[in-house]
Protein backbone atom coordinates (compact mmCIF):
# COMPACT_ATOMS: atom_id res chain seq x y z
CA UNK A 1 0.00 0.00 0.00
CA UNK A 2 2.95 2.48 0.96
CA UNK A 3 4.35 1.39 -2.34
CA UNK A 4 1.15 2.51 -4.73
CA UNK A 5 0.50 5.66 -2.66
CA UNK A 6 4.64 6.41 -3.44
CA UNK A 7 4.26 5.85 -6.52
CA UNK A 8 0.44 7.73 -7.27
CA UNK A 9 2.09 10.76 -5.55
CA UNK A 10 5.51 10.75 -7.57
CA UNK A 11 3.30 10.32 -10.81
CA UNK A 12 0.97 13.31 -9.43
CA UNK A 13 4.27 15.49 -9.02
CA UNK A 14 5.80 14.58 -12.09
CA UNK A 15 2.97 15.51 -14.06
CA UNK A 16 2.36 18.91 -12.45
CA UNK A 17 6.41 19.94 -12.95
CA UNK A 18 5.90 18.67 -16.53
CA UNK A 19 2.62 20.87 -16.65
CA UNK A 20 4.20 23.99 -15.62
CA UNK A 21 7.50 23.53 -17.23
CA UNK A 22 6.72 25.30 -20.31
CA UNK A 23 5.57 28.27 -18.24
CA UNK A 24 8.91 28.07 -16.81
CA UNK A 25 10.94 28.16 -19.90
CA UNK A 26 9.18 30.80 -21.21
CA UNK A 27 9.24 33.12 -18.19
CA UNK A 28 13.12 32.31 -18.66
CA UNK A 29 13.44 33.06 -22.08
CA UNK A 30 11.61 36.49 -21.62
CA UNK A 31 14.09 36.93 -18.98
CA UNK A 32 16.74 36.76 -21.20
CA UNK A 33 18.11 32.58 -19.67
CA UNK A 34 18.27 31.03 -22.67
CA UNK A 35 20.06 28.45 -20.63
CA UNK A 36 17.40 28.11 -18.13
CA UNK A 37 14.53 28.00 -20.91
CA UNK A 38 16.39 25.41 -22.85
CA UNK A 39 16.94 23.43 -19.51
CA UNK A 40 13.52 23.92 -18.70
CA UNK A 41 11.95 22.44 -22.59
CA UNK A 42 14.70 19.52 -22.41
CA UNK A 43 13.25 18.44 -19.01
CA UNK A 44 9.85 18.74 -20.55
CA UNK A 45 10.59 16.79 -23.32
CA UNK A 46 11.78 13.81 -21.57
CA UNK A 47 9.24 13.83 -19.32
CA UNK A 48 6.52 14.17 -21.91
CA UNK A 49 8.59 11.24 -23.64
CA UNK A 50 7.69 9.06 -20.61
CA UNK A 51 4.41 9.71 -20.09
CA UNK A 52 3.97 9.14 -24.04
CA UNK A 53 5.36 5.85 -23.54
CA UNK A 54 3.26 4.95 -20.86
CA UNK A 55 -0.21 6.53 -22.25
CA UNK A 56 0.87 4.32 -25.66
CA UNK A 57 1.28 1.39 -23.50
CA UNK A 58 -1.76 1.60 -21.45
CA UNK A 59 -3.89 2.18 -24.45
CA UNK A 60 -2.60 -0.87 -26.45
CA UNK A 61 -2.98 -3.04 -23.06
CA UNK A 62 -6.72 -1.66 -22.82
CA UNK A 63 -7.14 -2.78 -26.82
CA UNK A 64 -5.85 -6.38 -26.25
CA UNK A 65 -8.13 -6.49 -23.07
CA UNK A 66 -10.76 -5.87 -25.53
CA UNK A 67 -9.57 -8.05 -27.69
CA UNK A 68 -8.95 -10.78 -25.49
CA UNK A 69 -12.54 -10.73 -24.12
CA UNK A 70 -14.15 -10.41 -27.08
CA UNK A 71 -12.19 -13.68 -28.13
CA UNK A 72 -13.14 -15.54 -24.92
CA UNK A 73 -16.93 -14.64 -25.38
CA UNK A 74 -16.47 -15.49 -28.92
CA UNK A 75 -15.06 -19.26 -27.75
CA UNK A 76 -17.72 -19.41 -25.18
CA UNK A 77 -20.80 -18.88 -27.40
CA UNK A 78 -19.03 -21.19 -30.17
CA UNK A 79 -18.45 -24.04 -27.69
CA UNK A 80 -22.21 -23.93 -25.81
CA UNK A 81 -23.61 -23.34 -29.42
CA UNK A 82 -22.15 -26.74 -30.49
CA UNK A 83 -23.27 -28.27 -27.53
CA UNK A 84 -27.05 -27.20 -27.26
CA UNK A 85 -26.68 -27.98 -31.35
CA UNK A 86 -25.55 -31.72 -30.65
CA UNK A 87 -28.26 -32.66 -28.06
CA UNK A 88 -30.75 -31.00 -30.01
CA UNK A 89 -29.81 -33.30 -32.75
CA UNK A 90 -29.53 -36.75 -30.38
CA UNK A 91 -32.77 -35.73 -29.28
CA UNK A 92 -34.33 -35.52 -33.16
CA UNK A 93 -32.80 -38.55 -34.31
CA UNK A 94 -34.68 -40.89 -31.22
CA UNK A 95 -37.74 -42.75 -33.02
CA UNK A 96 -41.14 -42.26 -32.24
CA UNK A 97 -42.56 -43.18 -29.17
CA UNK A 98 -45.32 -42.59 -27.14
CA UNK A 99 -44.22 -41.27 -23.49
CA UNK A 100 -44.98 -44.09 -20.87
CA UNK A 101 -44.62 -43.81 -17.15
CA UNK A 102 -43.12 -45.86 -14.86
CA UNK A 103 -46.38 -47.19 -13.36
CA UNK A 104 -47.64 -48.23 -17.12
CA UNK A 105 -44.75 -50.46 -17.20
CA UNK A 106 -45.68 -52.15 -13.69
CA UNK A 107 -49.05 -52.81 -14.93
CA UNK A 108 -47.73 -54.73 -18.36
CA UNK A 109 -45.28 -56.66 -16.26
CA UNK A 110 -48.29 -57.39 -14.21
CA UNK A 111 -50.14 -58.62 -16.87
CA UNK A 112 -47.63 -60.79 -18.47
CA UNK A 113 -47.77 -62.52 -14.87
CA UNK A 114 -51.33 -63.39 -14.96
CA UNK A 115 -51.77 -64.44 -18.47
CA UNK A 116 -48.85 -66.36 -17.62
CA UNK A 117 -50.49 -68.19 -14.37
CA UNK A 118 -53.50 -68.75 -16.65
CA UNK A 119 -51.81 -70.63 -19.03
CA UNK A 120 -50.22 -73.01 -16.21
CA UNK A 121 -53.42 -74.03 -14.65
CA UNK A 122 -54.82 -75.27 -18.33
CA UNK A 123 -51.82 -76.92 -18.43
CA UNK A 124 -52.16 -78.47 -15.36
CA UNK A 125 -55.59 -79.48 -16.09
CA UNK A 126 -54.52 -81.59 -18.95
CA UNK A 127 -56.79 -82.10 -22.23
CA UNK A 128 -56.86 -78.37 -23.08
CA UNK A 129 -55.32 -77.89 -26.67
CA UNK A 130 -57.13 -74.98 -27.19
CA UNK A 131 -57.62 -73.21 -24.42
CA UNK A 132 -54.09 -73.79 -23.74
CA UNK A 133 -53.19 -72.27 -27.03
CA UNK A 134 -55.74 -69.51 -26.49
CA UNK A 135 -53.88 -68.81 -23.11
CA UNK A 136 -50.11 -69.17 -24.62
CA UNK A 137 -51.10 -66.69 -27.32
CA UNK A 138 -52.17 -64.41 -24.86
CA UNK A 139 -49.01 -64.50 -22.83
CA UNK A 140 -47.11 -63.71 -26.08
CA UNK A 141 -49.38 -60.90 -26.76
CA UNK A 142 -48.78 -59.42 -23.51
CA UNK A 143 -44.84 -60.23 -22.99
CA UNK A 144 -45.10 -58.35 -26.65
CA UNK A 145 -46.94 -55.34 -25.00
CA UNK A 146 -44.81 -55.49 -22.19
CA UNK A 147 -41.54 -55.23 -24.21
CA UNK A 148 -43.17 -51.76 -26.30
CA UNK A 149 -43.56 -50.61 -22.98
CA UNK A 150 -40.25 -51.02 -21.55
CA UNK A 151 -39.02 -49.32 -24.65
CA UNK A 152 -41.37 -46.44 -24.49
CA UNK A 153 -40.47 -46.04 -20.82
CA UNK A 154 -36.57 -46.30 -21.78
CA UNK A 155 -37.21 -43.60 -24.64
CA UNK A 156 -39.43 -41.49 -22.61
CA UNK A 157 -36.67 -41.37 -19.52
CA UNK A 158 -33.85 -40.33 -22.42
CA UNK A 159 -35.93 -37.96 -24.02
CA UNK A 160 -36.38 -36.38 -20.19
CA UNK A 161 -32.62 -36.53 -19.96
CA UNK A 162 -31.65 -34.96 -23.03
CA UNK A 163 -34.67 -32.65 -22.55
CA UNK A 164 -32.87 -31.02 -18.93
CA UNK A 165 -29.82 -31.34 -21.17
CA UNK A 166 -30.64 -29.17 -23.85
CA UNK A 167 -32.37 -26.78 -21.10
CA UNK A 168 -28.87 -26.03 -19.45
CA UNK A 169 -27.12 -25.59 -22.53
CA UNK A 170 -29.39 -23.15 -23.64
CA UNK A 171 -29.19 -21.22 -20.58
CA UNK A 172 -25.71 -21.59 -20.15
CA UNK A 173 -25.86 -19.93 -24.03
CA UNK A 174 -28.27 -17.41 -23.29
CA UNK A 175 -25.72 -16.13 -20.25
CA UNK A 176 -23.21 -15.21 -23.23
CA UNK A 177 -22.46 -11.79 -23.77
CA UNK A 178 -23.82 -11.69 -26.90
CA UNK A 179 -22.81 -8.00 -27.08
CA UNK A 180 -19.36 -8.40 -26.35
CA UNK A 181 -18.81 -10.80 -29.35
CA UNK A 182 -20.81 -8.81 -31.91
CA UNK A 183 -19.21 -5.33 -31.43
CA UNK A 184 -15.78 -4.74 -32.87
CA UNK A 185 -12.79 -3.92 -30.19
CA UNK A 186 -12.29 -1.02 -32.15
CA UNK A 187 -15.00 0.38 -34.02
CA UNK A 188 -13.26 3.83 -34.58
CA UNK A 189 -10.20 2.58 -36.09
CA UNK A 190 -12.40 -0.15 -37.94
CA UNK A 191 -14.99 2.36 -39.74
CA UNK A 192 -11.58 4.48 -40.75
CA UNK A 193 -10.19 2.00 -42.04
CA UNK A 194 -13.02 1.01 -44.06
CA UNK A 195 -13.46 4.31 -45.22
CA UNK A 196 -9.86 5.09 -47.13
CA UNK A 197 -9.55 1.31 -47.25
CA UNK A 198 -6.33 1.05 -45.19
CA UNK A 199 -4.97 -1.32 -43.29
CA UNK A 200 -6.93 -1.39 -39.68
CA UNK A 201 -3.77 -1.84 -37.46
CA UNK A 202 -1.99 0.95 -38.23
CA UNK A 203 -5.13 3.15 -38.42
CA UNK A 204 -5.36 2.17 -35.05
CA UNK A 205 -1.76 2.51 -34.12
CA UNK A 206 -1.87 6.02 -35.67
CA UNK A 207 -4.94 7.07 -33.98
CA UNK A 208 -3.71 5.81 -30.45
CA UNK A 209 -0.46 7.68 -31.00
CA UNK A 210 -2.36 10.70 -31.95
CA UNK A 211 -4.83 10.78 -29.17
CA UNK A 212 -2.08 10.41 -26.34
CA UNK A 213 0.31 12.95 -28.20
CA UNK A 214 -2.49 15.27 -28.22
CA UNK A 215 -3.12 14.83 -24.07
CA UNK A 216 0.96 14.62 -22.95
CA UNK A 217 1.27 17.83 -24.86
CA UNK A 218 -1.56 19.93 -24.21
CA UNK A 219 -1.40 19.22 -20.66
CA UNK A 220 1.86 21.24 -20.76
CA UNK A 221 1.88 23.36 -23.98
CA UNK A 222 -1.90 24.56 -23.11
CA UNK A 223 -1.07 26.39 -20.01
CA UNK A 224 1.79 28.01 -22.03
CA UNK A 225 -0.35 28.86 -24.79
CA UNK A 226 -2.98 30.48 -22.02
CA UNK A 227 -0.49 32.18 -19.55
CA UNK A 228 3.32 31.95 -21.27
CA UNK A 229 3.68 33.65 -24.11
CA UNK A 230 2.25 36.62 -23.81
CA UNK A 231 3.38 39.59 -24.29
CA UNK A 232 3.44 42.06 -21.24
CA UNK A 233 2.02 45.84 -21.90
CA UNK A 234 5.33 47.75 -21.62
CA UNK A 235 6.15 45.21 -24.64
CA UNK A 236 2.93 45.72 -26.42
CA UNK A 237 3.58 49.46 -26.06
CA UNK A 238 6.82 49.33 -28.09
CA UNK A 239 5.32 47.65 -31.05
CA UNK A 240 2.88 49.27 -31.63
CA UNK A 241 2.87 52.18 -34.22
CA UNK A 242 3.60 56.03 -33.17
CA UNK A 243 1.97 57.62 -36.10
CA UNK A 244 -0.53 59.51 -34.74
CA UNK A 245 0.93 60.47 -31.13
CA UNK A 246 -0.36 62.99 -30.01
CA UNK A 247 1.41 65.60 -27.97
CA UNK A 248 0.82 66.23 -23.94
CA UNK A 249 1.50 69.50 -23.02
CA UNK A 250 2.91 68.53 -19.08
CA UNK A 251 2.97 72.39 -18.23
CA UNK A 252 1.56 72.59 -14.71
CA UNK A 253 1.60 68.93 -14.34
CA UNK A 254 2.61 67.66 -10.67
CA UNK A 255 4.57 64.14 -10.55
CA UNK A 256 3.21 61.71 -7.57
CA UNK A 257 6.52 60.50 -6.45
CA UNK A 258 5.62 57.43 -4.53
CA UNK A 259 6.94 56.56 -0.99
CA UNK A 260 10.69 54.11 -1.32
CA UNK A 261 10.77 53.76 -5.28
CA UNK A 262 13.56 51.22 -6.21
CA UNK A 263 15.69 52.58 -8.88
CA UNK A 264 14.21 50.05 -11.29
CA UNK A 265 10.98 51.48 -10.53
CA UNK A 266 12.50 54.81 -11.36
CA UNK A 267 13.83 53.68 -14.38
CA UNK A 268 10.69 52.58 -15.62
CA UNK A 269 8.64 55.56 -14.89
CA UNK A 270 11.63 57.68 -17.03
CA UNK A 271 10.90 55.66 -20.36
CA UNK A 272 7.29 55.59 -19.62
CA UNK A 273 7.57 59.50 -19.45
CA UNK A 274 10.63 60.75 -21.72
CA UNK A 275 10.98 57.76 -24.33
CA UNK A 276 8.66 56.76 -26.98
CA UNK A 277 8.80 53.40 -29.17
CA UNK A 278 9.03 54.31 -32.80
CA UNK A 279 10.54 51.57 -35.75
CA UNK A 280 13.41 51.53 -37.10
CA UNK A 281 14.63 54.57 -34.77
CA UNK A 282 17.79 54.15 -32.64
CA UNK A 283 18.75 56.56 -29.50
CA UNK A 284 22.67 56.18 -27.72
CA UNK A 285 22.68 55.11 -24.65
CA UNK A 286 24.98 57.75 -22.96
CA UNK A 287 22.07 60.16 -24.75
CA UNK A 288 18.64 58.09 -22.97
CA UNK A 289 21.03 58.07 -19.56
CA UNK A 290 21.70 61.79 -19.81
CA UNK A 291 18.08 62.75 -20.32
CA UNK A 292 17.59 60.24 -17.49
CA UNK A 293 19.63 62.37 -15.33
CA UNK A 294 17.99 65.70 -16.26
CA UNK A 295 14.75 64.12 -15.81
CA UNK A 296 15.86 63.02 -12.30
CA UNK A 297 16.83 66.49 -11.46
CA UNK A 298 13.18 67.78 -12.11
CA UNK A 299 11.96 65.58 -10.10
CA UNK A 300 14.42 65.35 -7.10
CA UNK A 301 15.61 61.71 -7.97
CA UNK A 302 19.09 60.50 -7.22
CA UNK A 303 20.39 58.90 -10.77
CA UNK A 304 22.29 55.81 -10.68
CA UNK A 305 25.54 54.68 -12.67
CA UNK A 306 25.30 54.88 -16.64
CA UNK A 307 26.08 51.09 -16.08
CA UNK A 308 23.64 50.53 -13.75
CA UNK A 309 20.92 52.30 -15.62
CA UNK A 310 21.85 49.71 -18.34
CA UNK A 311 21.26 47.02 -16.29
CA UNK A 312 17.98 48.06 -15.00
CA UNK A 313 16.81 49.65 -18.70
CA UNK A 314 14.32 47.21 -19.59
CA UNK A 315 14.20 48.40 -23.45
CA UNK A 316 15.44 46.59 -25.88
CA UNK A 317 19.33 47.26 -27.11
CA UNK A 318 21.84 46.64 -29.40
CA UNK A 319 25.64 47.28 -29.66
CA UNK A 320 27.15 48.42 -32.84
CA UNK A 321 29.98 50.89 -33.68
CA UNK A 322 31.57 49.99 -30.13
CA UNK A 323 28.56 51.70 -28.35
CA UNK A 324 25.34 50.71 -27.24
CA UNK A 325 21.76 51.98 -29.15
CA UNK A 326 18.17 51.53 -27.46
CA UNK A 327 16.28 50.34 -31.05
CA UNK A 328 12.70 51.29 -31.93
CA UNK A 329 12.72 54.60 -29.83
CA UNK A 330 13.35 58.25 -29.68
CA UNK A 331 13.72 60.49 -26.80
CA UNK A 332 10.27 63.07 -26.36
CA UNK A 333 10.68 66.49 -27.22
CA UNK A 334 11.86 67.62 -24.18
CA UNK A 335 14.74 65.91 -24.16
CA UNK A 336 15.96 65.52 -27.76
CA UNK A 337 19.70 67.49 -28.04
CA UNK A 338 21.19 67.39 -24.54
CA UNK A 339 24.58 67.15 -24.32
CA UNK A 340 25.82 63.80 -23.15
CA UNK A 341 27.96 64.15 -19.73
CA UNK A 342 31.92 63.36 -20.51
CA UNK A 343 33.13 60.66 -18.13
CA UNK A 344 30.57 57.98 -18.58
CA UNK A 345 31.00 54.71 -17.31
CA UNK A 346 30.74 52.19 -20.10
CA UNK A 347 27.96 49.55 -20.46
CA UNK A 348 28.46 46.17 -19.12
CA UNK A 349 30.51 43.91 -21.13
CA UNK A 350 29.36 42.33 -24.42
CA UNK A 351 28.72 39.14 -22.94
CA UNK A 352 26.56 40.51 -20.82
CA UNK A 353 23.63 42.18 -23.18
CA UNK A 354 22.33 39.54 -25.99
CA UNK A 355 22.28 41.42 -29.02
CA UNK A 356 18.98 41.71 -30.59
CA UNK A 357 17.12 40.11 -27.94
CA UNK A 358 14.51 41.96 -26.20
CA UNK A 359 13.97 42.56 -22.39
CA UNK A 360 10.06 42.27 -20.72
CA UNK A 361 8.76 45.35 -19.51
């Protein structure tokens, strides 16, 4: 028992990792861990490898059940068939008879007796040639009528045997699953294979492959397709078109600066605010981290490193020329033209920004 509950609960686990798994990888890969994602589809992979296996196995096991029991009900009805079929046949090929009972038979042995007696005592008497013949003929008659009744009593008792006979057979038929030997193990792969006139075996092995494909992977690639892939809304945001921007005149406008912002959280607000996503546009870095600073020092924030703000920058870059460009965007009005400070700190190393590959927002 400690064994099958072990076992139902290590199944139950491995199915919910492989379930989420996908999730996983993608959340990684949008995270820029390639390593992680890849880690995270070759796990799901074997796993869903596995359970394939196992679903395959379980369904061809359930088919040769079918099979199997369709071939024993099969047997049975063909044996108990044959047997009600060969007592119905004894009991045809008896001769006709009329049925006699016990008690008729008593009487006709009876009556042999006396005729018999009869016959004796003329005998006995002496000078009787024909009443003795009268009285022998008699006997025969009735040792003749005696023998017809024997028979008919022997014939009625075997046609009373074979009759219970024949009685459990056809029950014993009748308790046949009669529905279990007509119906085909596998109707679906039958009627398609009748259909394009292939062979029914591999219809069937296709189809079973199929079907338990179609489970092992949708219980893992559906959640991603519902909840993994999406895109977030920063990333929305910078694909979608800027023709047709319109202008906010921020004149008068009071920022909210909320209570123990994380620089990140900074960082965000400042593209939200001074960058806008426009194709096939490119902006240098040290130019995005110098408006960053003058936007900052309107609003009383402390800016971070140029190298940190490249960390946190959760737009998507690209290095060419030996400097770094944020692609698809442009500064806002405001701060188009300031003059980047001298003295930056470089970007991160190469190694450590994947060229061309974006960042969530």
């Amino acid at each position: 028992m400690v064994h099958r509950w072990t076992y139902a609960l290590a199944g139950v686990a491995l199915d919910l990792l492989k379930a989420g798994l996908p999730i996983f990888g993608a959340l990684a890969w949008h995270e820029s861990k390639p390593a992680r994602a890849f880690a995270c589809w070759v796990v799901f992979t074997v796993l869903t490898g596995l359970s394939l296996w196992c679903a395959y196995g379980t369904t061809a096991t359930q088919l040769a059940e079918k099979f199997a029991n369709q071939a024993v009900a099969s047997t049975a009805q063909t044996s108990r068939q044959a047997t009600l079929d060969r007592l119905v046949g004894q009991r045809k090929a008896m001769p006709a008879f009329v049925e006699t009972s016990e008690a008729a038979v008593v009487a006709a042995r009876e009556e042999v007796d006396a005729v018999k007696k009869q016959a004796e005592d003329e005998r006995q008497r002496g000078g009787c040639a024909k009443e003795c013949k009268n009285r022998e003929k008699d006997e025969r008659i009735a040792r003749t009528a005696l023998a017809a009744t024997q028979t008919n009593r022997a014939a009625t008792i075997r046609a009373a045997d074979l009759a219970a006979k024949i009685a459990v057979a056809e029950e014993a038929l009748d308790r046949v699953d009669i529905k279990a030997v007509t119906m085909v193990a596998d109707p679906q792969s039958a009627s398609m294979a009748s259909a394009i006139g292939a062979d029914q075996n591999l219809i069937a092995a296709l189809s079973h492959a199929v079907f338990a494909i179609s489970i092992e992977l949708g219980s893992g690639v559906g959640f991603w397709l519902v909840f993994g892939h999406g895109a977030s809304s920063r990333r929305r945001l910078e694909t979608e078109p800027t023709a047709g921007l319109v202008h906010i005149d921020r004149s008068g406008a009071v920022d909210l600066q909320a209570i123990d912002e994380k620089p990140q959280d900074i960082i965000e607000r400042f593209f939200f605010e001074a960058v806008r996503p426009r194709l096939n546009t490119r902006v240098q870095s040290v130019a995005v981290w110098s408006a960053y600073k003058v936007w900052c020092a309107q609003r009383g924030y402390s800016p971070v490193s140029h190298a940190m703000f490249g960390r946190l920058a959760r737009w998507r870059k690209d290095r060419a020329g030996g400097n770094v460009w944020y692609v698809d965007a442009e500064l806002v009005e405001a701060y188009v033209g300031l003059t980047p400070v001298s003295g930056t700190k470089a970007l991160p190393a190469p190694g450590t920004i994947a060229k061309g590959t974006p960042t969530a927002h």
